[in-house]
Protein backbone atom coordinates (compact mmCIF):
# COMPACT_ATOMS: atom_id res chain seq x y z
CA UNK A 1 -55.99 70.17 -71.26
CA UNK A 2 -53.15 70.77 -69.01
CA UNK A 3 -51.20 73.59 -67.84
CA UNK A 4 -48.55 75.65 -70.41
CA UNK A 5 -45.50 74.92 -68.68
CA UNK A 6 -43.64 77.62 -67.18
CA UNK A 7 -40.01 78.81 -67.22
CA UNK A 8 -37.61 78.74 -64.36
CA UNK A 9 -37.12 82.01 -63.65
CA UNK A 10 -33.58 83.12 -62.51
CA UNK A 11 -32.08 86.44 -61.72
CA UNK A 12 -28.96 87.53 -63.18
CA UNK A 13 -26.88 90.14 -61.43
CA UNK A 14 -24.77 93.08 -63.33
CA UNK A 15 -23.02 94.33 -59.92
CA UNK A 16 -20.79 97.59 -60.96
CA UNK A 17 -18.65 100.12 -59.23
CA UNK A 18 -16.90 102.95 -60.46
CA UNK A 19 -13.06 103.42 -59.64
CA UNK A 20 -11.81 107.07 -60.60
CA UNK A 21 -7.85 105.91 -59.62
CA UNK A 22 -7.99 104.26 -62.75
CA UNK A 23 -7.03 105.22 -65.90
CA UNK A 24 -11.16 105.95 -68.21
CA UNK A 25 -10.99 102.63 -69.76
CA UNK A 26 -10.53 101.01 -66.50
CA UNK A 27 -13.33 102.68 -64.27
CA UNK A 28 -16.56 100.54 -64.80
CA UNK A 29 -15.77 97.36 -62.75
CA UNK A 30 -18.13 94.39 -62.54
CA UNK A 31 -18.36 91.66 -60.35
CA UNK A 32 -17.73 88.37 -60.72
CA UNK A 33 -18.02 85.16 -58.81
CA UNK A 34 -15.76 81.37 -59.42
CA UNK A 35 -18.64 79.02 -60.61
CA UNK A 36 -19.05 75.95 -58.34
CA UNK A 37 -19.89 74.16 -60.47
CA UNK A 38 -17.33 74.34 -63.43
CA UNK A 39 -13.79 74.76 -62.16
CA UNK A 40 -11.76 77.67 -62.91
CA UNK A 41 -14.86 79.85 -64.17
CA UNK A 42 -16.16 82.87 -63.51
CA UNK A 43 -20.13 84.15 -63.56
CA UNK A 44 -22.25 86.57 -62.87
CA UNK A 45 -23.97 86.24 -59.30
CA UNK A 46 -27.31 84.55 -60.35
CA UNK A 47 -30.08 82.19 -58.83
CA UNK A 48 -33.86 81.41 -58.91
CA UNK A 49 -36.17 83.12 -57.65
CA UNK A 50 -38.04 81.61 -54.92
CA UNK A 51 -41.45 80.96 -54.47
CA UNK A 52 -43.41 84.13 -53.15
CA UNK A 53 -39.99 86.46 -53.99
CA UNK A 54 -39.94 89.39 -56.24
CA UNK A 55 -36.91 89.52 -59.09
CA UNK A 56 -35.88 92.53 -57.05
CA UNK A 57 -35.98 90.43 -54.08
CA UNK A 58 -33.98 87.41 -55.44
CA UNK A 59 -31.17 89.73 -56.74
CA UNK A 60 -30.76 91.30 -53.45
CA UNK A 61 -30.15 87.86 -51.44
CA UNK A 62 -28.02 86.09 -54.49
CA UNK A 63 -25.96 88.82 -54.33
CA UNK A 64 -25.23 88.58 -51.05
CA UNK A 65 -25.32 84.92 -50.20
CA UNK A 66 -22.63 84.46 -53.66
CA UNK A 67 -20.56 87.76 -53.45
CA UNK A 68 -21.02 89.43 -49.99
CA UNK A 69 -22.54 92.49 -51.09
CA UNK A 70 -25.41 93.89 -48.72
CA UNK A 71 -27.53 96.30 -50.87
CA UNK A 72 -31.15 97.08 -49.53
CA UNK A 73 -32.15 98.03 -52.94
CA UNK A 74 -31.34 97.97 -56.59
CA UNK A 75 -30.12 101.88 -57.68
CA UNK A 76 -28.35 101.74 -60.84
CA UNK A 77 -27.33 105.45 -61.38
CA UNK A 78 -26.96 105.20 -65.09
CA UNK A 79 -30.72 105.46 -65.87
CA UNK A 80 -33.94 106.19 -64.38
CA UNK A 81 -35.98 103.99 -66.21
CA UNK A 82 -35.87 100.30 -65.27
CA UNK A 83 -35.85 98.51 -69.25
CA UNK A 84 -36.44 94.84 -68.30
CA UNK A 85 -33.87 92.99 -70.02
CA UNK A 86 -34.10 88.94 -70.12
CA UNK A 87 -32.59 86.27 -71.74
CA UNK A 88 -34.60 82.83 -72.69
CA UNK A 89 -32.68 79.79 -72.65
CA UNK A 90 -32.36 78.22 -75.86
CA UNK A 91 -33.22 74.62 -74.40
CA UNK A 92 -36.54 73.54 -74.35
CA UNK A 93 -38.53 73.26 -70.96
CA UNK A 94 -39.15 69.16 -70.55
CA UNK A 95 -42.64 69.75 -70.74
CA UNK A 96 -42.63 72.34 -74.00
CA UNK A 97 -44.98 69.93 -76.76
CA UNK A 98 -42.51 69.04 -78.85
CA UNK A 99 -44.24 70.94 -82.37
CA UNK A 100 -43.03 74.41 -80.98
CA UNK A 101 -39.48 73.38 -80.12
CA UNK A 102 -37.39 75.41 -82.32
CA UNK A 103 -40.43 78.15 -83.31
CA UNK A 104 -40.52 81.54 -81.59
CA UNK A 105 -43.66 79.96 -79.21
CA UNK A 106 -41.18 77.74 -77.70
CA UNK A 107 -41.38 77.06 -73.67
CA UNK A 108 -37.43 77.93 -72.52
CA UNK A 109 -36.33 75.67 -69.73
CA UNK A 110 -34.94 79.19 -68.25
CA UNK A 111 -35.64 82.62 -68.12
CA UNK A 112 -32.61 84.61 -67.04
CA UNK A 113 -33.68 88.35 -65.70
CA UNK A 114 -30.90 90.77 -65.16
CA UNK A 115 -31.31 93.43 -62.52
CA UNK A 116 -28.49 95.80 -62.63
CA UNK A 117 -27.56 98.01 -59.61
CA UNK A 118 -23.89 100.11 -58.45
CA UNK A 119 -22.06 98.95 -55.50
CA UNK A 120 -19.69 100.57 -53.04
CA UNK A 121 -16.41 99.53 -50.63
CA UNK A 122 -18.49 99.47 -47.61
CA UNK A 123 -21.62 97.12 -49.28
CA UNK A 124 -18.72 94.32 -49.43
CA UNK A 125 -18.38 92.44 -47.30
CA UNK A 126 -15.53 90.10 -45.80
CA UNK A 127 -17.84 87.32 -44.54
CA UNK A 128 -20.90 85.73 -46.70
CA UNK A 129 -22.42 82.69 -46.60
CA UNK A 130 -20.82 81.11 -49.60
CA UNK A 131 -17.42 82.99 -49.48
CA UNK A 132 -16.01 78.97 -48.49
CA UNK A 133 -17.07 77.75 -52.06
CA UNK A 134 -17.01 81.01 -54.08
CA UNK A 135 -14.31 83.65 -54.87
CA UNK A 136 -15.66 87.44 -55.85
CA UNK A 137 -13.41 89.77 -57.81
CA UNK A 138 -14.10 92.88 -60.06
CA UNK A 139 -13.51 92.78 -63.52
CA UNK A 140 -13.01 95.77 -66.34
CA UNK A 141 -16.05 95.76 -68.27
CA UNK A 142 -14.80 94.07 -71.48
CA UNK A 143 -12.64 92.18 -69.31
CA UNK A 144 -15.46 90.52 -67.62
CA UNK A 145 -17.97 89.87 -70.61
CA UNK A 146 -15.15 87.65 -72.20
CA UNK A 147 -14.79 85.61 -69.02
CA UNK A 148 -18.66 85.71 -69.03
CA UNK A 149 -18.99 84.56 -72.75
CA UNK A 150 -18.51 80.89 -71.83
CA UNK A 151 -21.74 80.62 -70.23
CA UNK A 152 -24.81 80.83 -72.74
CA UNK A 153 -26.93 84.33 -72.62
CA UNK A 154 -24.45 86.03 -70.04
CA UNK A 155 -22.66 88.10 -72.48
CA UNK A 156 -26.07 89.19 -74.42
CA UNK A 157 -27.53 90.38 -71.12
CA UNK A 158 -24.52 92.06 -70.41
CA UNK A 159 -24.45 93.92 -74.18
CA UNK A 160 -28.16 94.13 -73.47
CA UNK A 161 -27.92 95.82 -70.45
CA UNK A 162 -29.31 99.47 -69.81
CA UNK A 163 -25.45 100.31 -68.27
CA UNK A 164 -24.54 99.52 -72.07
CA UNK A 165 -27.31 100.97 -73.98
CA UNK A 166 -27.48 103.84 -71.91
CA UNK A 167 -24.00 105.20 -73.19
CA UNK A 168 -23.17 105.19 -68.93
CA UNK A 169 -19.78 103.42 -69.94
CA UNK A 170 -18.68 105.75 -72.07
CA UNK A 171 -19.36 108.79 -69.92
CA UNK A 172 -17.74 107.52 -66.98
CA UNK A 173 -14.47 106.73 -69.36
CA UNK A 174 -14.91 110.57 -70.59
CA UNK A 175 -14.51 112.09 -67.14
């Protein structure tokens, strides 16, 4: 008997910063990059994870390679624990046996980790290696989870998220 197959595994990257100039419902800005592949779209920073890479890993050179931020490490501030949040695509993996597709034992083609992390000025860069094909801007939270919502699971990690469930938003807005 062969193998189960196994889901490509992608991180997804929730990118904040804070900006205190702005008026509380404005602070919480997240960063977005154009999609290459569909015109006129935005996304969060996102990619697979490579062969011998941690998720950790993978989020640190996605974000860099598609929005010129150099982090060393993945420090959200809004919480010490680290909830793993993930999203399973809702298409099949080509080699799921065909009985479990549509049953909660389905194989998803992808498995979409978020790793969430707070960003400042000087981690931006204004070279990156895809800066040519890509365009990064920051986004107001809500802002950015309806130009997210086009793209299946991005707005569920974002509501997901441990930013969101931690109640960080809201305390940020407060002060």
């Amino acid at each position: 008997m062969g193998s189960k197959p196994t889901p490509r595994q992608v991180v997804v990257i929730l990118a904040v910063k804070q900006d205190t100039t702005q008026s509380k419902e404005d602070r919480i800005l997240v960063c977005l990059v154009k999609s290459r592949k569909h015109e006129n779209k935005w996304v969060l920073p996102k990619g697979g994870v490579e062969k011998n890479e941690t998720v950790e890993e993978a989020a640190v050179r996605e974000l860099w390679e598609e929005a010129g931020i150099r982090t060393k490490s993945l420090r959200p501030s809004w919480t010490e624990a680290r909830n793993r949040v993930s999203h399973a695509d809702r298409r099949p993996h080509s080699k799921c046996p065909k009985e479990l597709i549509g049953t909660d034992k389905m194989v998803p083609k992808t498995m979409y980790e978020l790793e969430e992390l707070s960003v400042t000025d000087d981690e931006m860069m204004d070279e990156w290696p895809e800066m040519h094909e890509r365009e990064r801007q920051f986004f107001r939270w809500e802002e950015a989870k309806e130009l997210v919502a086009w793209r299946e699971g991005m707005r569920e990690l974002m509501d997901k998220s441990n930013i969101e469930q931690t109640g960080f938003i809201e305390v940020a807005r407060a002060h």
